[in-house]
N, C-alpha and C. Protein backbone atom coordinates (compact mmCIF):
# COMPACT_ATOMS: atom_id res chain seq x y z
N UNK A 1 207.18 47.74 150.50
CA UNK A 1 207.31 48.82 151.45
C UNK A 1 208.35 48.44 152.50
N UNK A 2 209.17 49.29 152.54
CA UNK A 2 210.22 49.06 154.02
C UNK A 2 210.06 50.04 154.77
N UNK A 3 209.24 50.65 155.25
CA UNK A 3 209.48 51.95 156.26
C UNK A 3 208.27 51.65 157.34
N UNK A 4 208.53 52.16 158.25
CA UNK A 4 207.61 51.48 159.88
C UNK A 4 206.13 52.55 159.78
N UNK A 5 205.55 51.98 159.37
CA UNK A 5 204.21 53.00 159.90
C UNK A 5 203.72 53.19 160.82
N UNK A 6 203.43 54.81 161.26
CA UNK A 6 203.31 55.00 162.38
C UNK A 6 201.83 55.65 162.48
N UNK A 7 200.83 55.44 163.43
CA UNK A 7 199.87 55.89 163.92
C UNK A 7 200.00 57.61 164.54
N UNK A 8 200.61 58.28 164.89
CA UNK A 8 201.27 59.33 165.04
C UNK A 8 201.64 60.30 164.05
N UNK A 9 201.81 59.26 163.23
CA UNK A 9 201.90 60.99 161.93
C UNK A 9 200.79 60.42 160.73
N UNK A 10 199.78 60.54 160.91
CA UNK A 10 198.59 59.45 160.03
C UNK A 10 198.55 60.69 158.41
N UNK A 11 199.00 61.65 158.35
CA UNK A 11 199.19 61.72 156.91
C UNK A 11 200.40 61.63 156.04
N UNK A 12 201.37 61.26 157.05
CA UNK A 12 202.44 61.05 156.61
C UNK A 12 202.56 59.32 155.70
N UNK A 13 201.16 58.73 157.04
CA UNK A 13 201.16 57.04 156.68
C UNK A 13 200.58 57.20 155.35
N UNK A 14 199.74 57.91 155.19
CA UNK A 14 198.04 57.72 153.96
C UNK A 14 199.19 58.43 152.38
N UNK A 15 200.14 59.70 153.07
CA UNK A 15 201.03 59.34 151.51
C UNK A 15 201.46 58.31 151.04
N UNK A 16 202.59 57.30 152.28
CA UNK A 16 203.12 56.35 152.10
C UNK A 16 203.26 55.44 151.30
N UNK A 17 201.57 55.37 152.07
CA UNK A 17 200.69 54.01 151.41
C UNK A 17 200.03 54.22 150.14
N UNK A 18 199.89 55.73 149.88
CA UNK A 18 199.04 56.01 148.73
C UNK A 18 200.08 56.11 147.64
N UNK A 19 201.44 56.38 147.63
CA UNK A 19 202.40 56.36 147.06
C UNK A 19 202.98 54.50 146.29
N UNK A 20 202.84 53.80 147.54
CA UNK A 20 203.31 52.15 147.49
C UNK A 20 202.23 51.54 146.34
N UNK A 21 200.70 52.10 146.69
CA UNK A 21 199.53 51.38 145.59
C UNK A 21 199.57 52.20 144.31
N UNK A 22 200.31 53.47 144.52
CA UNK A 22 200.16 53.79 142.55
C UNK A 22 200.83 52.82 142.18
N UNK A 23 202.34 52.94 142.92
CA UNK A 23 203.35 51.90 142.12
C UNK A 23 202.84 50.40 141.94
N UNK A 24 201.83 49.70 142.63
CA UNK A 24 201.58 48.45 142.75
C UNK A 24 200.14 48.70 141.53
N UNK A 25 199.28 48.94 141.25
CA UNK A 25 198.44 49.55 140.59
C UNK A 25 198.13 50.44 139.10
N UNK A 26 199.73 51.00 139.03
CA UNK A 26 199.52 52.04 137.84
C UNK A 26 198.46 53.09 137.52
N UNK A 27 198.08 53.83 138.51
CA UNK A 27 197.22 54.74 139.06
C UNK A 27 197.35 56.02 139.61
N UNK A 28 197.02 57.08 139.46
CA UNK A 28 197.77 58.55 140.34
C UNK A 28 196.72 59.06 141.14
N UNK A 29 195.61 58.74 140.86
CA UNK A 29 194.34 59.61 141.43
C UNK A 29 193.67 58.09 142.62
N UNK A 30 194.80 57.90 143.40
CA UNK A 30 193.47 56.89 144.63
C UNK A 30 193.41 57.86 145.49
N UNK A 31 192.28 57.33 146.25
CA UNK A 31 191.71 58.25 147.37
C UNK A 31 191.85 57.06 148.71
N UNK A 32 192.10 57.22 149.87
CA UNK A 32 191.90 56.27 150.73
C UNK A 32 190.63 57.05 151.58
N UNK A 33 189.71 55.79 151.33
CA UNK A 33 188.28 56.20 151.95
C UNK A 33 188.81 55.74 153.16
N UNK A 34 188.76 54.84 153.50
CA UNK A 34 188.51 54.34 155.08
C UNK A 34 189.93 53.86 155.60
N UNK A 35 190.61 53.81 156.72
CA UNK A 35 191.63 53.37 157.51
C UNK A 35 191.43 53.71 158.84
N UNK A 36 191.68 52.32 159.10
CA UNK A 36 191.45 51.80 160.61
C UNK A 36 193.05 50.97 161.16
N UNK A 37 193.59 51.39 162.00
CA UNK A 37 194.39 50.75 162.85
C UNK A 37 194.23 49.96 164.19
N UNK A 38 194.48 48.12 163.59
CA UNK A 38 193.70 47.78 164.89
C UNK A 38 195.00 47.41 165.76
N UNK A 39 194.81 47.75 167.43
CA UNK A 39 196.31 47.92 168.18
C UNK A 39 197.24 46.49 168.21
N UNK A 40 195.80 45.59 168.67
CA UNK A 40 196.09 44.09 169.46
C UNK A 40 196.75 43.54 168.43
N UNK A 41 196.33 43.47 167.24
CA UNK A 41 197.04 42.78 165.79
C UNK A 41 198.19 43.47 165.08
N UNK A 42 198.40 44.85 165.19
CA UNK A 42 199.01 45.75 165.01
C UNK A 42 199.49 45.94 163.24
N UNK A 43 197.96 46.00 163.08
CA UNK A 43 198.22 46.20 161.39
C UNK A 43 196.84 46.91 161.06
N UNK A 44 197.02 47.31 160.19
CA UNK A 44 196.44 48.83 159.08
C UNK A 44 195.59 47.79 158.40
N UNK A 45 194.37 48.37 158.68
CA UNK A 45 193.15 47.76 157.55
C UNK A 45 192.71 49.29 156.27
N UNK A 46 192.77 49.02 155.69
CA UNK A 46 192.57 50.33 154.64
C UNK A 46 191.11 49.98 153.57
N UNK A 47 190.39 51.19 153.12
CA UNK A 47 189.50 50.87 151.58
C UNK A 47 190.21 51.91 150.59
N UNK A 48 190.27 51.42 149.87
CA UNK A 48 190.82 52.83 148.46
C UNK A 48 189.98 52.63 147.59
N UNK A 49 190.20 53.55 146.81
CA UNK A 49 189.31 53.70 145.38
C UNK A 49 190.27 54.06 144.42
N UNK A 50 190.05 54.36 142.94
CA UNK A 50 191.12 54.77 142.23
C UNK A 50 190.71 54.46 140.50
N UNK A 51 190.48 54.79 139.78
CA UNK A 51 190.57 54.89 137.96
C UNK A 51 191.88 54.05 137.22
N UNK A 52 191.63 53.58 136.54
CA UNK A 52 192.49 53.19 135.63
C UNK A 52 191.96 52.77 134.51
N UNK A 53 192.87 53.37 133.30
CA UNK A 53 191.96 53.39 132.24
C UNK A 53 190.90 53.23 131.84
N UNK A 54 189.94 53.98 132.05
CA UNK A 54 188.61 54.97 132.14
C UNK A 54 188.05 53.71 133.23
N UNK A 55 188.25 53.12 133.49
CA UNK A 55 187.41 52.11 134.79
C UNK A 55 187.76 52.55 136.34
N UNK A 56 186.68 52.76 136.96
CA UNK A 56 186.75 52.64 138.83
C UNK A 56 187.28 51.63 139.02
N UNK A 57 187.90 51.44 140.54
CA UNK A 57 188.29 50.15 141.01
C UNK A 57 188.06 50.35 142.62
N UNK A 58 187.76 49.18 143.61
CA UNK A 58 187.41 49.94 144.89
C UNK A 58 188.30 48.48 145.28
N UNK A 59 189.31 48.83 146.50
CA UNK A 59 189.89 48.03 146.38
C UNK A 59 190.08 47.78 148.25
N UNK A 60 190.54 46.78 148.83
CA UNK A 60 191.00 46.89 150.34
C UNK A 60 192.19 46.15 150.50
N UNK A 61 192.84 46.03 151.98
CA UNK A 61 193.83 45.67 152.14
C UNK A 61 194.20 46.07 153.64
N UNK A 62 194.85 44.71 153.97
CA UNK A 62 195.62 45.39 155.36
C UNK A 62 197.43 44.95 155.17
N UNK A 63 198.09 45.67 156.26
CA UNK A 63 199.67 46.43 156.19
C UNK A 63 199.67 45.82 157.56
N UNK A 64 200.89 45.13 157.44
CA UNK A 64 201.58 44.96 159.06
C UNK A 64 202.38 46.51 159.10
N UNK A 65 202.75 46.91 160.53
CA UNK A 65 202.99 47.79 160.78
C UNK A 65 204.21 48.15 160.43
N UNK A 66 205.00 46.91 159.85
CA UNK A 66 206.89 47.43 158.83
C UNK A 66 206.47 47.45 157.38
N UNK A 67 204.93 47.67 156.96
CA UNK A 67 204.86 47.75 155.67
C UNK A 67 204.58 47.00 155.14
N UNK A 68 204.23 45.44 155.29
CA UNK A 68 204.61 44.44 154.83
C UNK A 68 202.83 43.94 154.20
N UNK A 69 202.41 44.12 152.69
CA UNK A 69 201.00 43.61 152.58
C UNK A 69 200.72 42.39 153.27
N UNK A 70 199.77 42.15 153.47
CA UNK A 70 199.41 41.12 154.26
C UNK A 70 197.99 40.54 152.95
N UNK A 71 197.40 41.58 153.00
CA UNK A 71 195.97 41.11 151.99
C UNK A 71 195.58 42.39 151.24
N UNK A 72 196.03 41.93 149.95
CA UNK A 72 195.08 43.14 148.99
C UNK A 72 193.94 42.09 148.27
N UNK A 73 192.62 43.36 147.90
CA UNK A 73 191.61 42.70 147.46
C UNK A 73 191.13 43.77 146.24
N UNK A 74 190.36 43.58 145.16
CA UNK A 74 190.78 44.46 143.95
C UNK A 74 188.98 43.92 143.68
N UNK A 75 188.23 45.32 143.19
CA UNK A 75 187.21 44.71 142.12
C UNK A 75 186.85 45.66 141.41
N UNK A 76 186.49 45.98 140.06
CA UNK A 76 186.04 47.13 138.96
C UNK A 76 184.58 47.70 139.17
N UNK A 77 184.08 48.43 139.69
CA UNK A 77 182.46 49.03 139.38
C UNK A 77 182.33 49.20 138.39
């Protein structure tokens, strides 16, 4: 990801990002359940969910604020 995420246009961020994890993932249908922006650290904590070949996956992760993953975490239900 190279583009600055901004707290200010928050569905503009949740395409972004939902756009960056198909491509990282191979997936079209995630949903972002939960996102939280914490100020002091200034990075994006996220939960997603998402299918891939017939399996769930519930996954998390946080984003420095230029995009940059910091921590993805991945597990199958």
């Amino acid at each position: 990801m190279t583009y600055e995420l901004n707290i200010n246009n928050i569905e503009e961020t949740k395409k972004l990002i939902s756009s960056a994890i198909a491509k990282m993932v191979n997936a079209d249908d995630i949903k972002i359940n939960e996102i939280f922006y914490y100020t002091g650290l200034k990075k994006w904590s996220l939960k997603i969910s998402y299918s891939s070949a017939g399996k769930t996956y519930y996954g998390s992760m946080d984003i420095n604020c230029n995009g940059t993953i910091l921590r993805y975490q991945e597990r199958e239900v």
